[in-house]
PDB file of N, CA and C in Angstrom:
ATOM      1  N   UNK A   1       0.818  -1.197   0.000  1.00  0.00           N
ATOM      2  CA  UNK A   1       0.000   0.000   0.000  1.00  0.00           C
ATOM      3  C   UNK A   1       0.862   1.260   0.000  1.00  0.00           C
ATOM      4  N   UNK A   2       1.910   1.305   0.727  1.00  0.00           N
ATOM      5  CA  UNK A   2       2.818   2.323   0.828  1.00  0.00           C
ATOM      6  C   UNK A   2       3.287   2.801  -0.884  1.00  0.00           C
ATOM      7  N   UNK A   3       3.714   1.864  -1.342  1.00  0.00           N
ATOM      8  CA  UNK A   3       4.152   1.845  -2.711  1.00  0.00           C
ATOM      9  C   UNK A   3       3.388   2.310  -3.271  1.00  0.00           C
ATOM     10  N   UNK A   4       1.708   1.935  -3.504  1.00  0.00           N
ATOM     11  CA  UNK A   4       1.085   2.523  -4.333  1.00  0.00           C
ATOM     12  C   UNK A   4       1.066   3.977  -3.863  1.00  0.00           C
ATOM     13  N   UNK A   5       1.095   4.466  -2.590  1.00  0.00           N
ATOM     14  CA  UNK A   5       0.739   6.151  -2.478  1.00  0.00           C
ATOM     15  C   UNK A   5       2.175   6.989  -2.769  1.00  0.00           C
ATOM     16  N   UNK A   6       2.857   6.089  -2.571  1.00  0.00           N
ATOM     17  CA  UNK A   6       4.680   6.482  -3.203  1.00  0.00           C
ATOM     18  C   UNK A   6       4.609   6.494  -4.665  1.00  0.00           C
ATOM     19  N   UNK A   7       3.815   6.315  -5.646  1.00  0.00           N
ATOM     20  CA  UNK A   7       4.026   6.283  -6.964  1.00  0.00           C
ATOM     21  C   UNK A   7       2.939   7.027  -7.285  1.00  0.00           C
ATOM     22  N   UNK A   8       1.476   7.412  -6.633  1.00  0.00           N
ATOM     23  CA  UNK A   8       0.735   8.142  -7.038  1.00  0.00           C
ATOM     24  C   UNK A   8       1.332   9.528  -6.294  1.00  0.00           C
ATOM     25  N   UNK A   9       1.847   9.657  -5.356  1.00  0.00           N
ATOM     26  CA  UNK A   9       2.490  11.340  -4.973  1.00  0.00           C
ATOM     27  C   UNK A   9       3.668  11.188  -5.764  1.00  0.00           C
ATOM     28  N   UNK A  10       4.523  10.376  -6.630  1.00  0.00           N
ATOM     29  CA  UNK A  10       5.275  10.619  -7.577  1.00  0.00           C
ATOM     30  C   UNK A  10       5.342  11.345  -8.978  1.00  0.00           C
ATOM     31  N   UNK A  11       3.967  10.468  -9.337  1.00  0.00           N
ATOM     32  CA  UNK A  11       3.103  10.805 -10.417  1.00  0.00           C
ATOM     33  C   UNK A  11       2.592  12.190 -10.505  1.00  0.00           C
ATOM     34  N   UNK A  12       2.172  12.469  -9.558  1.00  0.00           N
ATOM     35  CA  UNK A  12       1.324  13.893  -9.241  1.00  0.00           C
ATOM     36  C   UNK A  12       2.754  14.725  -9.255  1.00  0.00           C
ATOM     37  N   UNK A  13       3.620  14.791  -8.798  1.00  0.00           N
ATOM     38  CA  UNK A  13       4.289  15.706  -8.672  1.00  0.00           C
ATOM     39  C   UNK A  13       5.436  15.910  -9.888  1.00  0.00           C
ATOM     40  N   UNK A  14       5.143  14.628 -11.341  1.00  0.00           N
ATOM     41  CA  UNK A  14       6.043  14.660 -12.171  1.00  0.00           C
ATOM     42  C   UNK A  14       4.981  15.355 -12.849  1.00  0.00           C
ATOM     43  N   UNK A  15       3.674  15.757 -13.124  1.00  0.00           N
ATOM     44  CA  UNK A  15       2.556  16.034 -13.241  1.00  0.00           C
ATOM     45  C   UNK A  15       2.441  17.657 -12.964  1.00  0.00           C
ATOM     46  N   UNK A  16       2.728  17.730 -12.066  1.00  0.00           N
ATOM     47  CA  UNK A  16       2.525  19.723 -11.591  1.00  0.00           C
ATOM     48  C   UNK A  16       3.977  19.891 -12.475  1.00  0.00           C
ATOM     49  N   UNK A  17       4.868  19.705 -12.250  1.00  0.00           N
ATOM     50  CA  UNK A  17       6.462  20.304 -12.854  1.00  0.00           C
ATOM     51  C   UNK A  17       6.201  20.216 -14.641  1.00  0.00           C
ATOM     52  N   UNK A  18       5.585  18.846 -15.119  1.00  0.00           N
ATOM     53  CA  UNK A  18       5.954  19.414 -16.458  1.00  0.00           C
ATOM     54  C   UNK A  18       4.598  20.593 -17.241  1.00  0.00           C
ATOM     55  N   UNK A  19       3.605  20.740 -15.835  1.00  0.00           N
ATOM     56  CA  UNK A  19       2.825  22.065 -16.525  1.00  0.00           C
ATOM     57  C   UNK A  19       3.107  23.422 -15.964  1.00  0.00           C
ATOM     58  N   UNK A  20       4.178  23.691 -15.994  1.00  0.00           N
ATOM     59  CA  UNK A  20       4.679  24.581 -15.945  1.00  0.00           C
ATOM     60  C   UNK A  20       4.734  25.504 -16.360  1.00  0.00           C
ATOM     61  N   UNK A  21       4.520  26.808 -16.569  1.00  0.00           N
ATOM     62  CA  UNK A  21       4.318  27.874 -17.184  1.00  0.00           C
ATOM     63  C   UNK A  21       5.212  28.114 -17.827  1.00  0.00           C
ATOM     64  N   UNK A  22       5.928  28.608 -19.122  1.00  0.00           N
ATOM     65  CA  UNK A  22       7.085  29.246 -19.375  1.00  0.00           C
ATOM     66  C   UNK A  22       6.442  30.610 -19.372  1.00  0.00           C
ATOM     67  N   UNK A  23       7.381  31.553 -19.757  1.00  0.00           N
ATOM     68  CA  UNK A  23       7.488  32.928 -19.379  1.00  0.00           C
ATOM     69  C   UNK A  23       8.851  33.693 -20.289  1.00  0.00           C
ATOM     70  N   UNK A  24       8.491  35.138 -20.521  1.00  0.00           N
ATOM     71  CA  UNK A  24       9.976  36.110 -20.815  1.00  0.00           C
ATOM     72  C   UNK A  24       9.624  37.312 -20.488  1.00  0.00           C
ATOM     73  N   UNK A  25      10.026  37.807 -19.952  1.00  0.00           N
ATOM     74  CA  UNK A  25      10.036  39.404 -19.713  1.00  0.00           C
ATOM     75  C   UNK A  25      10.328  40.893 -20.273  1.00  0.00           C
ATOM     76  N   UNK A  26       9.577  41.206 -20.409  1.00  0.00           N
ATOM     77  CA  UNK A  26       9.497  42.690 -21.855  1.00  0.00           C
ATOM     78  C   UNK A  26       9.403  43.985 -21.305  1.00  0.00           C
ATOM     79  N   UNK A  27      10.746  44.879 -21.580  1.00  0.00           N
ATOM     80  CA  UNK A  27      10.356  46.350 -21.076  1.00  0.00           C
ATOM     81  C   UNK A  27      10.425  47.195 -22.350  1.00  0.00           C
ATOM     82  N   UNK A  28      10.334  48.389 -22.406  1.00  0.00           N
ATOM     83  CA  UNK A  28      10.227  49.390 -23.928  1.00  0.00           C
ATOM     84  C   UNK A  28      10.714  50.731 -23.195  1.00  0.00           C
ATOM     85  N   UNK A  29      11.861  51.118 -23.080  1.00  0.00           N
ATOM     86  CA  UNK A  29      12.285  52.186 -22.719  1.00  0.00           C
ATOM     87  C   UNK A  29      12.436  53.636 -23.933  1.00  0.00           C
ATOM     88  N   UNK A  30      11.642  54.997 -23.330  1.00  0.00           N
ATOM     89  CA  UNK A  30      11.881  55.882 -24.692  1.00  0.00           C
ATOM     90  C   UNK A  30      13.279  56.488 -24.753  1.00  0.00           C
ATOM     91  N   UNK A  31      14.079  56.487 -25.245  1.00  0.00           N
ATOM     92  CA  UNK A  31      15.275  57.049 -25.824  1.00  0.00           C
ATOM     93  C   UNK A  31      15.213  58.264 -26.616  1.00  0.00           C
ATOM     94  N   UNK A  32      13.807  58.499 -27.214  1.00  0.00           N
ATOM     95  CA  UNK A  32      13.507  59.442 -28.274  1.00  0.00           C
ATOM     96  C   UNK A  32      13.456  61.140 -27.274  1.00  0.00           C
ATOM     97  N   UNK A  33      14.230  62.057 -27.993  1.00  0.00           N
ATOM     98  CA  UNK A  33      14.240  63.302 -27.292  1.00  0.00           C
ATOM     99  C   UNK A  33      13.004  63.800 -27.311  1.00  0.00           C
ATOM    100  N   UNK A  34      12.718  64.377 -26.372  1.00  0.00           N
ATOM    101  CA  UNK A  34      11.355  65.845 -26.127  1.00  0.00           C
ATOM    102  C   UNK A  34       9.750  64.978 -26.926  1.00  0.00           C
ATOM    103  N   UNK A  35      10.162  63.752 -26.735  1.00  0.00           N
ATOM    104  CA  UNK A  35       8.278  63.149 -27.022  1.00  0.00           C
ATOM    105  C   UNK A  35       7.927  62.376 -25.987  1.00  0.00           C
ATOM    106  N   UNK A  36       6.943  62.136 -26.104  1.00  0.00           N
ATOM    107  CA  UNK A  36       6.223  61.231 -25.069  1.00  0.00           C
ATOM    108  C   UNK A  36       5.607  59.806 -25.993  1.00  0.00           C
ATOM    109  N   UNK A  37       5.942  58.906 -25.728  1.00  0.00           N
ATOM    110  CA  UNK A  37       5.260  57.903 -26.269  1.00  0.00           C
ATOM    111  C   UNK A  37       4.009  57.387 -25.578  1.00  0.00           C
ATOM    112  N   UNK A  38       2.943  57.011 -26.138  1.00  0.00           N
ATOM    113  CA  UNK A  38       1.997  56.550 -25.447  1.00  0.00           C
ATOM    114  C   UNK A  38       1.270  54.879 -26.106  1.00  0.00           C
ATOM    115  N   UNK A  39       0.202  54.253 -25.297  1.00  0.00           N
ATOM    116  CA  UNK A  39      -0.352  53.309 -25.698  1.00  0.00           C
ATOM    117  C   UNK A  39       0.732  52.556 -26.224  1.00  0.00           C
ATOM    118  N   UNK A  40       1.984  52.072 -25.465  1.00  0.00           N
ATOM    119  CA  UNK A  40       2.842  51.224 -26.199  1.00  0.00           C
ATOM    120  C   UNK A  40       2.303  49.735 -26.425  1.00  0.00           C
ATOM    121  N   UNK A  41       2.570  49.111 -27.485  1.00  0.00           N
ATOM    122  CA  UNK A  41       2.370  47.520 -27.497  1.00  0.00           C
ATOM    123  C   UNK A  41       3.098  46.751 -28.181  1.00  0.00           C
ATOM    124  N   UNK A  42       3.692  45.557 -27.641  1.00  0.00           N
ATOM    125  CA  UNK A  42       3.766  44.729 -28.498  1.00  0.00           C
ATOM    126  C   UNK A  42       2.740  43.735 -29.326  1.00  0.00           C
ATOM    127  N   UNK A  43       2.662  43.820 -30.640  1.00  0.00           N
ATOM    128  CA  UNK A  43       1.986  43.475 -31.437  1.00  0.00           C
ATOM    129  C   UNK A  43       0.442  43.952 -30.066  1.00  0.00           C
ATOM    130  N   UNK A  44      -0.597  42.621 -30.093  1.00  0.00           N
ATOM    131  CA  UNK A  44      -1.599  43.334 -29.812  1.00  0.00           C
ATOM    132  C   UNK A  44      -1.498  42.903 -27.839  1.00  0.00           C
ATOM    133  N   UNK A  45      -0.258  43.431 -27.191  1.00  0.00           N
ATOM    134  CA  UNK A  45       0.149  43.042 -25.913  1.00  0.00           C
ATOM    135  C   UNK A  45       0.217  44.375 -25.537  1.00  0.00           C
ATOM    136  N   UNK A  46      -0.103  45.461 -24.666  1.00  0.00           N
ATOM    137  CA  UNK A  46      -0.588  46.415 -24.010  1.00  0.00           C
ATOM    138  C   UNK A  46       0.660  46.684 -23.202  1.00  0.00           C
ATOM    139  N   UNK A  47       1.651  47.292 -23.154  1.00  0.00           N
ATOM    140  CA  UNK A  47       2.729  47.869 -22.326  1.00  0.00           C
ATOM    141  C   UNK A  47       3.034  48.495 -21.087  1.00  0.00           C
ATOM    142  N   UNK A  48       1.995  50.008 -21.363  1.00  0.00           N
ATOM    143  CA  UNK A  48       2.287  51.071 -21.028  1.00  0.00           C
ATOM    144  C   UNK A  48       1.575  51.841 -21.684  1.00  0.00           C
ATOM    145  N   UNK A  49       0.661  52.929 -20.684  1.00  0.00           N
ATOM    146  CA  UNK A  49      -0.166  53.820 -21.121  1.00  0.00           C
ATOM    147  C   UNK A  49       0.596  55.265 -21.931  1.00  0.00           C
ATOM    148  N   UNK A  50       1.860  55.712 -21.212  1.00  0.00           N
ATOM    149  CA  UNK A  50       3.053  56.799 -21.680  1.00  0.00           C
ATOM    150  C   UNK A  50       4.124  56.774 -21.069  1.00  0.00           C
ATOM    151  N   UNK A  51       5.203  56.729 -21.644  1.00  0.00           N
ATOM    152  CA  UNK A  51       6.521  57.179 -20.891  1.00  0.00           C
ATOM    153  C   UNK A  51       7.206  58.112 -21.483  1.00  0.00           C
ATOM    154  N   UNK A  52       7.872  58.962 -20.441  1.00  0.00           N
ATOM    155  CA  UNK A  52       8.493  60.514 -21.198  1.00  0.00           C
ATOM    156  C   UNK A  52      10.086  59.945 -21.654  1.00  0.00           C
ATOM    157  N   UNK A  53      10.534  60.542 -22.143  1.00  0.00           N
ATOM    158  CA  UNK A  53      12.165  60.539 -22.568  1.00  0.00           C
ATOM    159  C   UNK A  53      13.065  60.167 -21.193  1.00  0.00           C
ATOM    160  N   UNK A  54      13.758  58.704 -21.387  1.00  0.00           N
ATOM    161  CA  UNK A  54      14.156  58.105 -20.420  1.00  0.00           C
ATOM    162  C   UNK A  54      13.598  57.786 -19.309  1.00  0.00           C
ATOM    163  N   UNK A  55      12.549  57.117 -19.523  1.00  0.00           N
ATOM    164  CA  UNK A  55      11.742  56.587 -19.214  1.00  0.00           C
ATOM    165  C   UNK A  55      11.495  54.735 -19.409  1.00  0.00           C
ATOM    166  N   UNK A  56      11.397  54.083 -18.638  1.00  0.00           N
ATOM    167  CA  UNK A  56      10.533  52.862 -19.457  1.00  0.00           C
ATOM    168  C   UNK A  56       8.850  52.691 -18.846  1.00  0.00           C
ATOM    169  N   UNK A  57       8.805  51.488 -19.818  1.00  0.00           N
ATOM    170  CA  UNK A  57       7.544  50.698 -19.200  1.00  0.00           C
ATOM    171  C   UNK A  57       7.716  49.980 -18.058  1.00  0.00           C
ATOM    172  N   UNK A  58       6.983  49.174 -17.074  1.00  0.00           N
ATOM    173  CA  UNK A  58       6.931  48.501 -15.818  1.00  0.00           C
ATOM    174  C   UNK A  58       7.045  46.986 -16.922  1.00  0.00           C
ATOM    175  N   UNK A  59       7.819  46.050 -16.369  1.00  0.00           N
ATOM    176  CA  UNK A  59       8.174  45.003 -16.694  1.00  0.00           C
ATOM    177  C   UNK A  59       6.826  43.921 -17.168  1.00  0.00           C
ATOM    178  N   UNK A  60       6.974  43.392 -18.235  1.00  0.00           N
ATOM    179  CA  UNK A  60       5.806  42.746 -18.613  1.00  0.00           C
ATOM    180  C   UNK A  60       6.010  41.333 -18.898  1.00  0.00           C
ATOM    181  N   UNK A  61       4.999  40.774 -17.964  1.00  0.00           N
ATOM    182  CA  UNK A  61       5.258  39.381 -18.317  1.00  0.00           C
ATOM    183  C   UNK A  61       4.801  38.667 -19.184  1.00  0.00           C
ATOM    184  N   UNK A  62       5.234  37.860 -20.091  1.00  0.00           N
ATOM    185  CA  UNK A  62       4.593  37.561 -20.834  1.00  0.00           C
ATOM    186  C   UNK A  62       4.395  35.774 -20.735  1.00  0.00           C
ATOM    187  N   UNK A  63       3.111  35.095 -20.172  1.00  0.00           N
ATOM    188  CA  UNK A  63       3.362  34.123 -19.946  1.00  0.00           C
ATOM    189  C   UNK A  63       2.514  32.976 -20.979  1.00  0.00           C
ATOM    190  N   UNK A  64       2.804  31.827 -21.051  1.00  0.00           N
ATOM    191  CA  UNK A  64       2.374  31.379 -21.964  1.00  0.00           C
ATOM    192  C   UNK A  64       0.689  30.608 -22.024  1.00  0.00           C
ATOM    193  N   UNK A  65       0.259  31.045 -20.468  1.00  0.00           N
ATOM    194  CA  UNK A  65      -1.101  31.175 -19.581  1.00  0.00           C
ATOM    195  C   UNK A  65      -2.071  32.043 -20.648  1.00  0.00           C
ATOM    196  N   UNK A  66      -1.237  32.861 -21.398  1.00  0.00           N
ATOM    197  CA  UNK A  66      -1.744  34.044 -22.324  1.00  0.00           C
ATOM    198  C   UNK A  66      -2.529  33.595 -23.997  1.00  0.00           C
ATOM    199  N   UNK A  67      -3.458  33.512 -23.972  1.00  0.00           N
ATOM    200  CA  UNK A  67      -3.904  32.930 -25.257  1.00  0.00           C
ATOM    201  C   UNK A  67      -3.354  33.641 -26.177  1.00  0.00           C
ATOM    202  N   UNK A  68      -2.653  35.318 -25.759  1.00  0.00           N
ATOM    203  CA  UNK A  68      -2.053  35.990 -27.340  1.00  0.00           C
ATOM    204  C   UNK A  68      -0.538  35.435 -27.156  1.00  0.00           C
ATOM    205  N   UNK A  69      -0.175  34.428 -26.422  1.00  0.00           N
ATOM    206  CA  UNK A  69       1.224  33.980 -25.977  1.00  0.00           C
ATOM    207  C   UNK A  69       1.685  32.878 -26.415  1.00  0.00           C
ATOM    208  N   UNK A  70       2.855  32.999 -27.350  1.00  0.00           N
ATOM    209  CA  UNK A  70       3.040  31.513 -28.158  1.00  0.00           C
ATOM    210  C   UNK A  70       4.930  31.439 -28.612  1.00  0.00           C
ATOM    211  N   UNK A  71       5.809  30.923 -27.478  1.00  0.00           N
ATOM    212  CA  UNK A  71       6.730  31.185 -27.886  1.00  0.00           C
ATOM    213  C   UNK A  71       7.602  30.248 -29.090  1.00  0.00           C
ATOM    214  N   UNK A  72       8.583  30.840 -29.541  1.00  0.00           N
ATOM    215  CA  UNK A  72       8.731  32.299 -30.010  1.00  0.00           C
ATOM    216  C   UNK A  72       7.766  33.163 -30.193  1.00  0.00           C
ATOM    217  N   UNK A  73       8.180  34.492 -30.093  1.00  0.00           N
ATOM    218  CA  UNK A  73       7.180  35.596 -30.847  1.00  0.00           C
ATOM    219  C   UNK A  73       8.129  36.615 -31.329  1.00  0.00           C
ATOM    220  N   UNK A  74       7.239  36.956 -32.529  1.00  0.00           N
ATOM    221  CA  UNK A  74       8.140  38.222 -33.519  1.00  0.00           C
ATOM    222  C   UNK A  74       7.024  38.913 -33.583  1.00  0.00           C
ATOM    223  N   UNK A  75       7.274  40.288 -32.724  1.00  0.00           N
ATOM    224  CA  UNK A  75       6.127  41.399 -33.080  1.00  0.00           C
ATOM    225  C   UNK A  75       6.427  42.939 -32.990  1.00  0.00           C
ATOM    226  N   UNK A  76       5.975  43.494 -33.837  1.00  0.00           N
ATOM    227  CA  UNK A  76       6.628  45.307 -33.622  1.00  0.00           C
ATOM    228  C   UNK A  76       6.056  45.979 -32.801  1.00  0.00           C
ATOM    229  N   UNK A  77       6.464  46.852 -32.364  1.00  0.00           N
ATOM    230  CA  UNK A  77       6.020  47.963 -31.129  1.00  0.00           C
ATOM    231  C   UNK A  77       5.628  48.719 -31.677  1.00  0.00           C
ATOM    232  N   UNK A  78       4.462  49.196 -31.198  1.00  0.00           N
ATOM    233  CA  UNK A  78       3.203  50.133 -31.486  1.00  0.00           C
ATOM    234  C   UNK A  78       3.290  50.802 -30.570  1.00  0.00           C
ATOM    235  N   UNK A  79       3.177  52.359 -31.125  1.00  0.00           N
ATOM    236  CA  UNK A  79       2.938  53.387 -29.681  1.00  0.00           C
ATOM    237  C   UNK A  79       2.139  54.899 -30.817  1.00  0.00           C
ATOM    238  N   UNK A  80       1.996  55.499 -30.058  1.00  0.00           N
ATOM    239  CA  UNK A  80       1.687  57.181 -30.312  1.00  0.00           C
ATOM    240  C   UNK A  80       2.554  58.103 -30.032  1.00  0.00           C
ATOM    241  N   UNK A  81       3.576  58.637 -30.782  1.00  0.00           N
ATOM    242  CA  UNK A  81       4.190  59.840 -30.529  1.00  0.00           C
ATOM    243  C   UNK A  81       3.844  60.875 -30.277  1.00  0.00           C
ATOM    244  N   UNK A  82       4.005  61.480 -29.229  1.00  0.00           N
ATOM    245  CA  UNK A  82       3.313  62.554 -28.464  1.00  0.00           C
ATOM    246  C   UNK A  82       3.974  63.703 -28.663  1.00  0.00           C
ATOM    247  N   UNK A  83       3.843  65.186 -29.064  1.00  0.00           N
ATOM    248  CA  UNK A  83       4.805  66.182 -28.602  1.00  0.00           C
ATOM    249  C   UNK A  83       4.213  67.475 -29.032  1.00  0.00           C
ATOM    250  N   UNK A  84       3.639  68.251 -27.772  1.00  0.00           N
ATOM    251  CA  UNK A  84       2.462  69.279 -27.614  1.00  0.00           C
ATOM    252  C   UNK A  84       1.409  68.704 -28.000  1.00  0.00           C
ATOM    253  N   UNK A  85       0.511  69.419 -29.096  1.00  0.00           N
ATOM    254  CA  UNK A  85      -0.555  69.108 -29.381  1.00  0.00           C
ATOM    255  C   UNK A  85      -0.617  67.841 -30.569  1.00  0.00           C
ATOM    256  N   UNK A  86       0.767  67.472 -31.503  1.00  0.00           N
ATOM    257  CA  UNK A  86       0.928  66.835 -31.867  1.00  0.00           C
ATOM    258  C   UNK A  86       0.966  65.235 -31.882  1.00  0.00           C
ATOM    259  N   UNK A  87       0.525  64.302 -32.719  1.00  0.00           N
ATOM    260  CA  UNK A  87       0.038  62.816 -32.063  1.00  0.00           C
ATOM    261  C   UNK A  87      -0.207  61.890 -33.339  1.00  0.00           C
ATOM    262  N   UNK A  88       1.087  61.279 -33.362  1.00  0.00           N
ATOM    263  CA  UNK A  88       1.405  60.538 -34.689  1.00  0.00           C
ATOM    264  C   UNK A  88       1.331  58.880 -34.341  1.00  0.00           C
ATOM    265  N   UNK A  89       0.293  57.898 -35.021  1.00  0.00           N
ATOM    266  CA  UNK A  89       0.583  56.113 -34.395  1.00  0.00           C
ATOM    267  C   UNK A  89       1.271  55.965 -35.387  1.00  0.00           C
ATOM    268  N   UNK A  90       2.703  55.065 -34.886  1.00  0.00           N
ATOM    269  CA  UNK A  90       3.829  54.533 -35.460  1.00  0.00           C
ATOM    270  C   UNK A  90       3.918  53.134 -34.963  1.00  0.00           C
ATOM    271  N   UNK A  91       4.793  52.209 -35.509  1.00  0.00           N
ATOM    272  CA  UNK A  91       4.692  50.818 -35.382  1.00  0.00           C
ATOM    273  C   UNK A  91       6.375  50.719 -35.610  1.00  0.00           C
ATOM    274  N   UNK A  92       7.143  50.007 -35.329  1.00  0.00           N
ATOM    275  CA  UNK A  92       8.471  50.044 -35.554  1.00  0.00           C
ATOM    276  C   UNK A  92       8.778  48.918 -36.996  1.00  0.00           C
ATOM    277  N   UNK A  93       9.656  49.458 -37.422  1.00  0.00           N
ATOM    278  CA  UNK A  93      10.182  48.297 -38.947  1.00  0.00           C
ATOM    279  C   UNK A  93      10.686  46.740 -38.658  1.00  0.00           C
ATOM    280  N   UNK A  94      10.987  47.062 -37.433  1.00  0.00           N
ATOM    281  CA  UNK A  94      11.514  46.209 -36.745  1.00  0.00           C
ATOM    282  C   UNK A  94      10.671  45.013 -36.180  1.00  0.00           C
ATOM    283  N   UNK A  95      10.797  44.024 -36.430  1.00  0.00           N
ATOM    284  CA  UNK A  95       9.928  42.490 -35.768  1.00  0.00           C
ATOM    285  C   UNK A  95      10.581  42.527 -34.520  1.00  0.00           C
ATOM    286  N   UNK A  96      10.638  42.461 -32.987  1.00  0.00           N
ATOM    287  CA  UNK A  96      11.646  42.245 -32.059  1.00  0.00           C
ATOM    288  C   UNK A  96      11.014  40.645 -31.617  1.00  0.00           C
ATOM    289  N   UNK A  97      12.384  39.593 -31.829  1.00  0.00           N
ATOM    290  CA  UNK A  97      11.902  38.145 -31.296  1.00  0.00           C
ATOM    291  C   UNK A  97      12.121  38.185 -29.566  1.00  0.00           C
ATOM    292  N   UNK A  98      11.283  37.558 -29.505  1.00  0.00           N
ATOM    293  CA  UNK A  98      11.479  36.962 -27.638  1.00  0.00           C
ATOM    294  C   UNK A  98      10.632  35.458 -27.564  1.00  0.00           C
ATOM    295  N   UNK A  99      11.412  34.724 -26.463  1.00  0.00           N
ATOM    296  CA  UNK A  99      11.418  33.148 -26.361  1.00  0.00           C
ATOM    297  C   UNK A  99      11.145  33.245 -25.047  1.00  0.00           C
ATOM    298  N   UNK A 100      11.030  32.377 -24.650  1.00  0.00           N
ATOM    299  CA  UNK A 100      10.569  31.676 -23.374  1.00  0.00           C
ATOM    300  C   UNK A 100      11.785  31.865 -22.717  1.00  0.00           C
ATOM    301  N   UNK A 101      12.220  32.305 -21.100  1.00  0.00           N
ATOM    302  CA  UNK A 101      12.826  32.511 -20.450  1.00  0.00           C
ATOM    303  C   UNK A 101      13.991  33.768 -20.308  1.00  0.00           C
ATOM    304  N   UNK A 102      13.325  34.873 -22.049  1.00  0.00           N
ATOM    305  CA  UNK A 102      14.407  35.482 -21.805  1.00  0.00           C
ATOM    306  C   UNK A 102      13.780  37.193 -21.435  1.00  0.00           C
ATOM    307  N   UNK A 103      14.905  37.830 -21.170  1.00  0.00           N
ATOM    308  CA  UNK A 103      14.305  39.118 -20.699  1.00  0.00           C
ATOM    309  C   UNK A 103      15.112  39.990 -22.015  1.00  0.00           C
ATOM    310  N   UNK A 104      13.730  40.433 -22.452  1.00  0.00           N
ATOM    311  CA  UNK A 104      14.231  41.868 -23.470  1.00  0.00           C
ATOM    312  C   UNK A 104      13.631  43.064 -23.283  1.00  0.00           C
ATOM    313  N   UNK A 105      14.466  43.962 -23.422  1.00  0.00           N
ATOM    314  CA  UNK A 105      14.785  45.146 -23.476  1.00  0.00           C
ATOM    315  C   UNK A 105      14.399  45.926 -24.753  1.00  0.00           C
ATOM    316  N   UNK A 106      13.564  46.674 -25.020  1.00  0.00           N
ATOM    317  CA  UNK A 106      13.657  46.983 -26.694  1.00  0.00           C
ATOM    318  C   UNK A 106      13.730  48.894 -26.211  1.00  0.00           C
ATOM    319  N   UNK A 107      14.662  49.712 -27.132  1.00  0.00           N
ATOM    320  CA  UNK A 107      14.752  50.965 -26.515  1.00  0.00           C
ATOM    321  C   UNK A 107      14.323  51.410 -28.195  1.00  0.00           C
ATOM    322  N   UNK A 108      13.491  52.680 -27.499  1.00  0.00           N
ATOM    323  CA  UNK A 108      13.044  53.462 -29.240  1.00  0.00           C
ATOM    324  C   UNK A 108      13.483  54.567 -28.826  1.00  0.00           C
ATOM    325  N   UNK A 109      14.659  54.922 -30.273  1.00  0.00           N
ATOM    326  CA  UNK A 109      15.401  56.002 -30.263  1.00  0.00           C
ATOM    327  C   UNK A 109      14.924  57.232 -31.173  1.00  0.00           C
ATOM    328  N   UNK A 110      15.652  57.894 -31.104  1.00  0.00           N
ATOM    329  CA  UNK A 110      15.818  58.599 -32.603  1.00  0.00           C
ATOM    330  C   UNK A 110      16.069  58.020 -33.981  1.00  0.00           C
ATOM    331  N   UNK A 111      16.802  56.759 -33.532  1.00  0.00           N
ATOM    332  CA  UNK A 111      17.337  56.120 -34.971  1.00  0.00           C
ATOM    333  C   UNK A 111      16.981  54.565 -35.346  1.00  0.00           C
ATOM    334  N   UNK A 112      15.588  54.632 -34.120  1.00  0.00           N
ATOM    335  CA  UNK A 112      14.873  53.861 -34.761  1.00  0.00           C
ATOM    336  C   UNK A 112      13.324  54.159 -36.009  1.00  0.00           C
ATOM    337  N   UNK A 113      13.639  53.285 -36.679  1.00  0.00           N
ATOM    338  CA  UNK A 113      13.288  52.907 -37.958  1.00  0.00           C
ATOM    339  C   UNK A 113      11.469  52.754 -37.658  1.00  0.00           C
ATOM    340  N   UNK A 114      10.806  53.814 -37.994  1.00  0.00           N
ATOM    341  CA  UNK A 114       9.398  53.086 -37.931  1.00  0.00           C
ATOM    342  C   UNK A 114       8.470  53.444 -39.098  1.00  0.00           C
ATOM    343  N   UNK A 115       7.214  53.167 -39.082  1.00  0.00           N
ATOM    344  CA  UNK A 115       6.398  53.405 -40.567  1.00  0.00           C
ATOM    345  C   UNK A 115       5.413  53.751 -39.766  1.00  0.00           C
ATOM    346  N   UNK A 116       4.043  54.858 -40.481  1.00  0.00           N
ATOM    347  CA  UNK A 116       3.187  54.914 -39.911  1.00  0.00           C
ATOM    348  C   UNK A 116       1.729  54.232 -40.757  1.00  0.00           C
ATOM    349  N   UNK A 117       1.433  53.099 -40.079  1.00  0.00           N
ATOM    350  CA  UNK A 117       0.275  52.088 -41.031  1.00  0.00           C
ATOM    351  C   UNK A 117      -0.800  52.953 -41.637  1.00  0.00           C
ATOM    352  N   UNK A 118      -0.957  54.483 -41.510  1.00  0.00           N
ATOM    353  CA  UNK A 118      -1.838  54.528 -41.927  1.00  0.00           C
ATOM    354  C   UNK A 118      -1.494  55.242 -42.777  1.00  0.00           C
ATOM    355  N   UNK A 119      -0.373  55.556 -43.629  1.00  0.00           N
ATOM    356  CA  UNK A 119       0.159  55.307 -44.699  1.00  0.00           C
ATOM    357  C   UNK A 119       0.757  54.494 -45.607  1.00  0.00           C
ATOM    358  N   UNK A 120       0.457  53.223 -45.780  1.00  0.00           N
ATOM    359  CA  UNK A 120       0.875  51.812 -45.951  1.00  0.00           C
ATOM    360  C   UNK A 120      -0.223  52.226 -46.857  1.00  0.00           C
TER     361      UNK A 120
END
């Protein structure tokens, strides 16, 4: 009897470990002078409402619990360039990949590369 509850709490516990969540961690820091970025996203993943120049977003997890979550992922950053009354949506040229377990960093500069879709 021992044996059998020694192989069913074995079972169970080889059972919780391989459903395991994976996970990677995503920040978007602005680099860009005198704007404000707002509504940042990756692809359709929600960031950050605005951050000013040197600034980031609060760390985002991205777990695979997430039905928009499927690692790998290749997706561009979407935001609103802000500056006075001015307010341009841009998307970056850039695909940025992230995998399961890793932490990225993506910084939008001045000399990053973006298009605005609603000129496409």
């Amino acid at each position: 009897m021992n044996t059998k509850l020694i192989l069913c709490l074995f079972s169970f516990i080889l059972l919780l470990s391989s459903c395991k969540d994976e996970h990677a961690y995503l920040k978007v820091t602005n680099k860009v002078h005198n704007v404000r970025l707002e509504n940042i996203s990756f692809g359709e993943i929600p960031l950050g409402s605005y951050i000013l120049p040197g600034e980031s977003t609060s760390e985002y997890i991205l777990s695979d619990n997430d039905d928009r979550v499927s690692f790998p992922m290749s997706k561009q950053i979407s935001f609103y360039m802000v500056k006075g009354d001015n307010r341009v949506y841009l998307k970056t040229k850039e695909y940025y990949r992230v995998d399961k377990n890793q932490n990225l960093i993506i910084e939008i500069s001045d000399e990053t590369e973006v298009v605005n879709p609603m000129n496409e």
